[in-house]
Protein backbone atom coordinates (compact mmCIF):
# COMPACT_ATOMS: atom_id res chain seq x y z
CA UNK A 1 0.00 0.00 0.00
CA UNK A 2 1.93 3.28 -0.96
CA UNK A 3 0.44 6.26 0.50
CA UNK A 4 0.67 9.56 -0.94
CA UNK A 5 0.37 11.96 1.42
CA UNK A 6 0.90 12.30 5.12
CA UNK A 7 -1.01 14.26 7.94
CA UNK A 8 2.42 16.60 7.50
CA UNK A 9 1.08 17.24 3.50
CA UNK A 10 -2.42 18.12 4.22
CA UNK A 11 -1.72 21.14 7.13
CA UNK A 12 0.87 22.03 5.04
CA UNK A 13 -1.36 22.31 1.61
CA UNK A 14 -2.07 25.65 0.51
CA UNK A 15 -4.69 26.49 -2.46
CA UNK A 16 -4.69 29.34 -4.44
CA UNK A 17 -8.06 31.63 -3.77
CA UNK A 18 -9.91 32.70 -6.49
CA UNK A 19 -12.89 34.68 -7.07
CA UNK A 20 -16.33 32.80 -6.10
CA UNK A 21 -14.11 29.94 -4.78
CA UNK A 22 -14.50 28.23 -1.51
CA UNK A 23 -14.26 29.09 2.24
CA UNK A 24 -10.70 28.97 3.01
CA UNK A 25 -11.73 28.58 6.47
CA UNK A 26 -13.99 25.91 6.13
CA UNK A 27 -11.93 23.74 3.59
CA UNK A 28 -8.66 24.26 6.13
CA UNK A 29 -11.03 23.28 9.08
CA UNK A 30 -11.80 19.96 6.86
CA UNK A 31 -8.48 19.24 5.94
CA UNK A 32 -6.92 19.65 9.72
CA UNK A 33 -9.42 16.92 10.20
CA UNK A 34 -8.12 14.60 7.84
CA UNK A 35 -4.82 15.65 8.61
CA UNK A 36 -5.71 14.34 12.12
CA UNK A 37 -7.18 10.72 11.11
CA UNK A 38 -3.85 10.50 8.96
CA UNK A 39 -1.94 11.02 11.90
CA UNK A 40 -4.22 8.23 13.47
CA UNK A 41 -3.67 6.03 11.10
CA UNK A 42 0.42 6.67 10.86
CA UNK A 43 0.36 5.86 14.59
CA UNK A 44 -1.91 3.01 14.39
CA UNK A 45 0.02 1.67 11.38
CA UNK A 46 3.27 2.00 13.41
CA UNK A 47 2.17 0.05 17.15
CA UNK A 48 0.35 -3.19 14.11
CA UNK A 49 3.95 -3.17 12.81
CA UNK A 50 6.11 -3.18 16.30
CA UNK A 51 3.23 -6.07 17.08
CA UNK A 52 3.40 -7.67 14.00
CA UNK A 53 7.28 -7.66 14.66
CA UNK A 54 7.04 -9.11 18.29
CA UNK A 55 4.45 -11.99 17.53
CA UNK A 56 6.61 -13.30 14.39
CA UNK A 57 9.53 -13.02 17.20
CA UNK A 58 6.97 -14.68 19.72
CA UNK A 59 6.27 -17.35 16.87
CA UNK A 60 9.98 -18.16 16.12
CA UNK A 61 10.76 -18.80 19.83
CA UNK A 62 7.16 -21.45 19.60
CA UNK A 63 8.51 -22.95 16.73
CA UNK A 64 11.71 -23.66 18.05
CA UNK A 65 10.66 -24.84 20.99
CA UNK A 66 8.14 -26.89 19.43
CA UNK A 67 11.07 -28.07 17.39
CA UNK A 68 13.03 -29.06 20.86
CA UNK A 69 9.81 -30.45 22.18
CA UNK A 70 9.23 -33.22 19.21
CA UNK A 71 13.07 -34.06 19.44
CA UNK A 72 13.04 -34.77 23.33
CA UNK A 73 9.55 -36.80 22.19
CA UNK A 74 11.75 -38.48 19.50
CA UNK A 75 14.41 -39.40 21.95
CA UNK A 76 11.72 -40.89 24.61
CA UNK A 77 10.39 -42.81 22.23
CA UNK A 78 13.38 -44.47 21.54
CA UNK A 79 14.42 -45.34 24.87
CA UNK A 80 11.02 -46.00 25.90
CA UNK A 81 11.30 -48.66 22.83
CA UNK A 82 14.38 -50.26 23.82
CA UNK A 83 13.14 -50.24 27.45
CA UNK A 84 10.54 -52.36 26.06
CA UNK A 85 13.00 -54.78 24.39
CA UNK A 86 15.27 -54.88 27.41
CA UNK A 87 11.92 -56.08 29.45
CA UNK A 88 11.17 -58.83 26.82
CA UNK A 89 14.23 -59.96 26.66
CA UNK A 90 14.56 -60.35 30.03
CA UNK A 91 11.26 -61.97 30.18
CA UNK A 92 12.19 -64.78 27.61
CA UNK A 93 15.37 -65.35 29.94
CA UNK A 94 13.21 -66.10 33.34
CA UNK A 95 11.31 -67.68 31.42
CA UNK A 96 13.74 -70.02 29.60
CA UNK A 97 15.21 -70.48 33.43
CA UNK A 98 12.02 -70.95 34.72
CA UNK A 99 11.37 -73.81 32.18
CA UNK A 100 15.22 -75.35 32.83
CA UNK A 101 14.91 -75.42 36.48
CA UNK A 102 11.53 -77.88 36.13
CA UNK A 103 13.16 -79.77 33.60
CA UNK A 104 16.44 -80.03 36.05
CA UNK A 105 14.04 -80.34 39.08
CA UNK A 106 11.78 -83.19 37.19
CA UNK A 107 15.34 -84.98 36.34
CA UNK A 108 16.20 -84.97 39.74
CA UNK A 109 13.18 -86.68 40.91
């Protein structure tokens, strides 16, 4: 959006007065006010841009710790997995003692 004048432009405009031309008072009373919504609008423009600048800062620091987040995840689920294995392994072990003690305990009877 390029804007073409500022609130600076319109107090500052000056018109040349002719004969059977308009109030100069009343068109400079109408332009102050449009001078002032310009000014407004320059200042609202400015504080959406410093936000606009500290929410895409806000959204890099989610992102990257979003980023951290799903590699910690990542890394859990890995050594949740071989957790798991460790456990099942284990579990075919007592049981493969289990199984040689009653055949050792069966021999001995």
């Amino acid at each position: 959006m390029n804007i073409k004048l500022s609130h600076k432009n319109i107090i500052d405009k000056e018109f040349e007065v002719e004969y059977k031309g308009y109030k100069v008072e009343e068109v400079d009373g109408f332009l102050d006010a449009i001078a002032e919504d310009y000014a407004t609008i320059e200042i609202n423009n400015k504080e959406n841009l410093k936000m606009i600048s500290t929410l895409e800062e806000e959204l890099e620091r989610v992102k990257d710790e979003l980023s951290l987040a799903r590699t910690k995840n990542s890394e859990l689920e890995k050594t949740i997995s071989e957790q798991i294995k460790d456990k099942q392994m284990n579990s075919d072990i007592f049981r493969r003692v289990s199984m040689l003690e009653k055949k050792t305990s069966e021999k001995d009877k």
